[in-house]
N, C-alpha and C. Protein backbone atom coordinates (compact mmCIF):
# COMPACT_ATOMS: atom_id res chain seq x y z
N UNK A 1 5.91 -93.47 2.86
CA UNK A 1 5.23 -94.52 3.59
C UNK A 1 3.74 -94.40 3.35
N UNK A 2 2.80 -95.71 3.17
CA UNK A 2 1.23 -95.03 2.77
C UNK A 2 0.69 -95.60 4.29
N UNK A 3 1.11 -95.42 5.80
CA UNK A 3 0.90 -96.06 6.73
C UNK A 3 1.02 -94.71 7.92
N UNK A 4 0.64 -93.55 8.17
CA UNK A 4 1.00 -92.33 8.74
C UNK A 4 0.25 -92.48 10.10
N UNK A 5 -0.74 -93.44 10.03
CA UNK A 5 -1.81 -92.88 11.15
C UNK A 5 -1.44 -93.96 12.70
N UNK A 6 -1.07 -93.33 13.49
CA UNK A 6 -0.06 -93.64 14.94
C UNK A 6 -2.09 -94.49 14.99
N UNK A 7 -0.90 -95.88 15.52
CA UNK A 7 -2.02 -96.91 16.02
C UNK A 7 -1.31 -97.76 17.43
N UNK A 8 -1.47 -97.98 18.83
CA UNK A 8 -1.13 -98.71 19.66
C UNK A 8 -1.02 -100.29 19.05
N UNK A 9 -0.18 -100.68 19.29
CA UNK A 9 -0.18 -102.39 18.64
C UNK A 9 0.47 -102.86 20.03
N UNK A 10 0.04 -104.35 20.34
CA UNK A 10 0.51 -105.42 20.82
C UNK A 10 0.38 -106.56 20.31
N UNK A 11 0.91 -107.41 20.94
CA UNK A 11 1.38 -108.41 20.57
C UNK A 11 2.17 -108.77 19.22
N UNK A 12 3.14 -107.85 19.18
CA UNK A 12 4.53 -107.87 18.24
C UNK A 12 5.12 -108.97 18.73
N UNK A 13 5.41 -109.64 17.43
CA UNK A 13 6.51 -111.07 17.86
C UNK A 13 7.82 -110.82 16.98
N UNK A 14 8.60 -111.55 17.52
CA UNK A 14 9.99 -111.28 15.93
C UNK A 14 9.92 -112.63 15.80
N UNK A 15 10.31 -112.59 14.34
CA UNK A 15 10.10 -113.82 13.41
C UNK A 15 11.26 -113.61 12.37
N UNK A 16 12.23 -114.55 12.06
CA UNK A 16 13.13 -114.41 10.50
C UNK A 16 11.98 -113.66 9.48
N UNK A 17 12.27 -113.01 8.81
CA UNK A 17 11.86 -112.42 7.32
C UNK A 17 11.26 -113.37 6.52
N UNK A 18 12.23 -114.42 6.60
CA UNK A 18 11.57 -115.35 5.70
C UNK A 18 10.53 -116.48 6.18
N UNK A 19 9.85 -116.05 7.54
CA UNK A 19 8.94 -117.36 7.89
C UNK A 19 7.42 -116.77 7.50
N UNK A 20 6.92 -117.87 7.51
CA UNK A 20 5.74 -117.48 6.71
C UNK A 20 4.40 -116.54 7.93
N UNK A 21 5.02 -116.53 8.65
CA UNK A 21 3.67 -115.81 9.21
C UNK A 21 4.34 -113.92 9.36
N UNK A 22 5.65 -114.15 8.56
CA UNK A 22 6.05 -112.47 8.93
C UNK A 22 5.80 -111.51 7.55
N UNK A 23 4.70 -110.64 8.47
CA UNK A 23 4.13 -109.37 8.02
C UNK A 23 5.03 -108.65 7.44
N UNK A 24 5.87 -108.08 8.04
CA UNK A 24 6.64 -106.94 7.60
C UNK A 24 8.45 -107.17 8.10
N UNK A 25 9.05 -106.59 7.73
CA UNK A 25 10.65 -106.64 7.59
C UNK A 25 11.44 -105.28 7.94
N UNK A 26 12.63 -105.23 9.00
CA UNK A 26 12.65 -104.11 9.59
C UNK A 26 14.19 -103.54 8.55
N UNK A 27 13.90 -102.25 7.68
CA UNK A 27 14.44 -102.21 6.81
C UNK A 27 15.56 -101.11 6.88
N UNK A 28 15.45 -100.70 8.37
CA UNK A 28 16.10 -99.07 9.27
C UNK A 28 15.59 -98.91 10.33
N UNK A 29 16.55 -98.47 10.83
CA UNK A 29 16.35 -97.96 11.99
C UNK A 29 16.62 -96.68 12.59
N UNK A 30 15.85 -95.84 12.84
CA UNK A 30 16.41 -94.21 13.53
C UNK A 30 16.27 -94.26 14.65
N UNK A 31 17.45 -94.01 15.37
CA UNK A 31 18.01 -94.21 16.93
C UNK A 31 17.41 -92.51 17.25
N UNK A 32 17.34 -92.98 18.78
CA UNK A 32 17.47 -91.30 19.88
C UNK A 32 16.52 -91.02 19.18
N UNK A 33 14.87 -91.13 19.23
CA UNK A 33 13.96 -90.51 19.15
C UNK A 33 12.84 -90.48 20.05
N UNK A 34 11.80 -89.56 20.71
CA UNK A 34 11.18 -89.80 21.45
C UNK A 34 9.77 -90.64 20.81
N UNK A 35 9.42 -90.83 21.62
CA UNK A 35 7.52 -91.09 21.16
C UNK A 35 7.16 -89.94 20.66
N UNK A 36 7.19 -88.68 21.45
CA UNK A 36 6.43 -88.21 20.65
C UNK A 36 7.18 -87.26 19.85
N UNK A 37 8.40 -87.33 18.85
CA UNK A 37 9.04 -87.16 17.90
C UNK A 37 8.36 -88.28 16.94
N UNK A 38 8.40 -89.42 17.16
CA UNK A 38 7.61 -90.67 16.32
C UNK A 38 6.36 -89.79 15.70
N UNK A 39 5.44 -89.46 16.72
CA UNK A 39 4.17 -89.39 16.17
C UNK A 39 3.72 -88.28 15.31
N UNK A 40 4.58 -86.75 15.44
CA UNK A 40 4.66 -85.82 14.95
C UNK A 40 5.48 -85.53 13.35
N UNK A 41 6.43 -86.49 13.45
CA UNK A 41 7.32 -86.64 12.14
C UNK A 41 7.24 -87.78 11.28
N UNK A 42 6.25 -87.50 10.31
CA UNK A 42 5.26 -88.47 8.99
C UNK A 42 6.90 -89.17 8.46
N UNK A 43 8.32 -88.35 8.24
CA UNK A 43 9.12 -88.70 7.24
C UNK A 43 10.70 -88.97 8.23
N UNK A 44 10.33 -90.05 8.78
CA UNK A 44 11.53 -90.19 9.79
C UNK A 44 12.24 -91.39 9.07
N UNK A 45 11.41 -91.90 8.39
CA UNK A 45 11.61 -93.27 7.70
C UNK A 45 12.49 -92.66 5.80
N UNK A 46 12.05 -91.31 5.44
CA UNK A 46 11.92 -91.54 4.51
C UNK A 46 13.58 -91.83 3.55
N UNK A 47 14.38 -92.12 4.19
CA UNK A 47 15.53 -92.75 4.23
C UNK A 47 15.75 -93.75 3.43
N UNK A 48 14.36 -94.70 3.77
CA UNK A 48 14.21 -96.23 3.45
C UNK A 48 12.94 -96.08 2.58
N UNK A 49 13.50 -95.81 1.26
CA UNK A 49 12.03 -95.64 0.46
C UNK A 49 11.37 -96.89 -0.20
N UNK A 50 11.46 -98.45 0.72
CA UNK A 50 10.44 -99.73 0.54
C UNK A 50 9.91 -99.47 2.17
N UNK A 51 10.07 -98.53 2.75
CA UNK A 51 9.40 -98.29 4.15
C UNK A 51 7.95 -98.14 3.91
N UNK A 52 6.82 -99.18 4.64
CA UNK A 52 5.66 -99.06 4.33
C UNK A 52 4.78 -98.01 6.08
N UNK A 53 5.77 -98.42 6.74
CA UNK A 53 5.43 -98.63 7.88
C UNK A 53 6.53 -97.92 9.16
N UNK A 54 6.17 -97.69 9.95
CA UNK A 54 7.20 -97.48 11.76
C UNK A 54 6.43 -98.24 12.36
N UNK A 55 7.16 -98.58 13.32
CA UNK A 55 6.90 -99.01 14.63
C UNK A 55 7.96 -98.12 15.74
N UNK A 56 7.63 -97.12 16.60
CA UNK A 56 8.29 -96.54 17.83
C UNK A 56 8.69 -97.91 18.61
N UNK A 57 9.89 -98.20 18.91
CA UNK A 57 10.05 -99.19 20.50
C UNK A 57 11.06 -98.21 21.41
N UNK A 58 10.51 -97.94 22.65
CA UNK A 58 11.19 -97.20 23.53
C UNK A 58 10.13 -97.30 24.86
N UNK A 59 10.92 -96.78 25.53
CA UNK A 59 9.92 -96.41 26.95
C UNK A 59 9.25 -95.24 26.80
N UNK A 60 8.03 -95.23 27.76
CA UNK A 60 7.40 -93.77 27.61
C UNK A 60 8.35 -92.90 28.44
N UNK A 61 8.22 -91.78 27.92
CA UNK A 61 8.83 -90.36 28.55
C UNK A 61 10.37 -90.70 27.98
N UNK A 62 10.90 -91.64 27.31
CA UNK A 62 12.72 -91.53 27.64
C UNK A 62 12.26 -91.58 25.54
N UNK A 63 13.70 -91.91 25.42
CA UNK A 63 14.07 -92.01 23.98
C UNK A 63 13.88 -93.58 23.28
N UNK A 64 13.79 -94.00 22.31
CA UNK A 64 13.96 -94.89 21.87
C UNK A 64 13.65 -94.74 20.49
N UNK A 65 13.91 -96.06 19.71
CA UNK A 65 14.06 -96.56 18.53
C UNK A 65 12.74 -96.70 17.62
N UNK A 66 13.07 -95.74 15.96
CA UNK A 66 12.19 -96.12 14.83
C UNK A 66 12.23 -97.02 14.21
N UNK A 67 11.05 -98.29 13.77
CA UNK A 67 11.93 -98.93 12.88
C UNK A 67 10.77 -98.93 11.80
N UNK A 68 11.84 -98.71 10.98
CA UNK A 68 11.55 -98.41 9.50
C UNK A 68 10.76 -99.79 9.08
N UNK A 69 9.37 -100.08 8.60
CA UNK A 69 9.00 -101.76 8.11
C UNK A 69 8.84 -101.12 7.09
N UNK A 70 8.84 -102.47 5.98
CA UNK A 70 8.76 -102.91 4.73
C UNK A 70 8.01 -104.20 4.65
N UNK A 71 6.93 -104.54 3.56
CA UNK A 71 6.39 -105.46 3.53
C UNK A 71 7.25 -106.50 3.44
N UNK A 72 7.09 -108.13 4.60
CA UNK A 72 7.99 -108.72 4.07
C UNK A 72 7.93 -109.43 2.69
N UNK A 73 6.97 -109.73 2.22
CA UNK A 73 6.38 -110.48 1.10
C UNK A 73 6.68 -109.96 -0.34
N UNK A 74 7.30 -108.82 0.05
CA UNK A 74 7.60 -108.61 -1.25
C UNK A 74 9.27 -108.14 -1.36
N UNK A 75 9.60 -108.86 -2.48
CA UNK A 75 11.22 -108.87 -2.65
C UNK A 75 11.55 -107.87 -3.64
């Protein structure tokens, strides 16, 4: 992934892959992980090697979901 450095984001929207305002494409997913398993482990993704990117979605303190992005723009 060339994307390592943990950044807070909002305002995530979901969008089809193929509409034109979508950034990135969710290409995997690694279940049962914490936040801060996310932020400590650079190669959680490396599974999915068009993975540019994670995004953590979970609650704080409990477990939740990696998802592996990939640029969508490129096929």
């Amino acid at each position: 992934m060339n994307s390592t450095t943990a950044q807070e984001v909002s305002n995530v929207k979901i969008v089809s892959c193929t509409a034109s305002d979508a950034k990135y494409k969710v290409v995997g997913v690694v279940p049962n992980k914490t936040e801060a398993q996310f932020n400590v482990d650079d190669h959680l993704c490396d599974a999915y090697p068009t993975a540019v990117s994670a995004l953590w979605q979970g609650r704080a303190g409990g477990s939740g979901s990696v998802l592996c992005l990939a640029d969508a723009k490129k096929r």
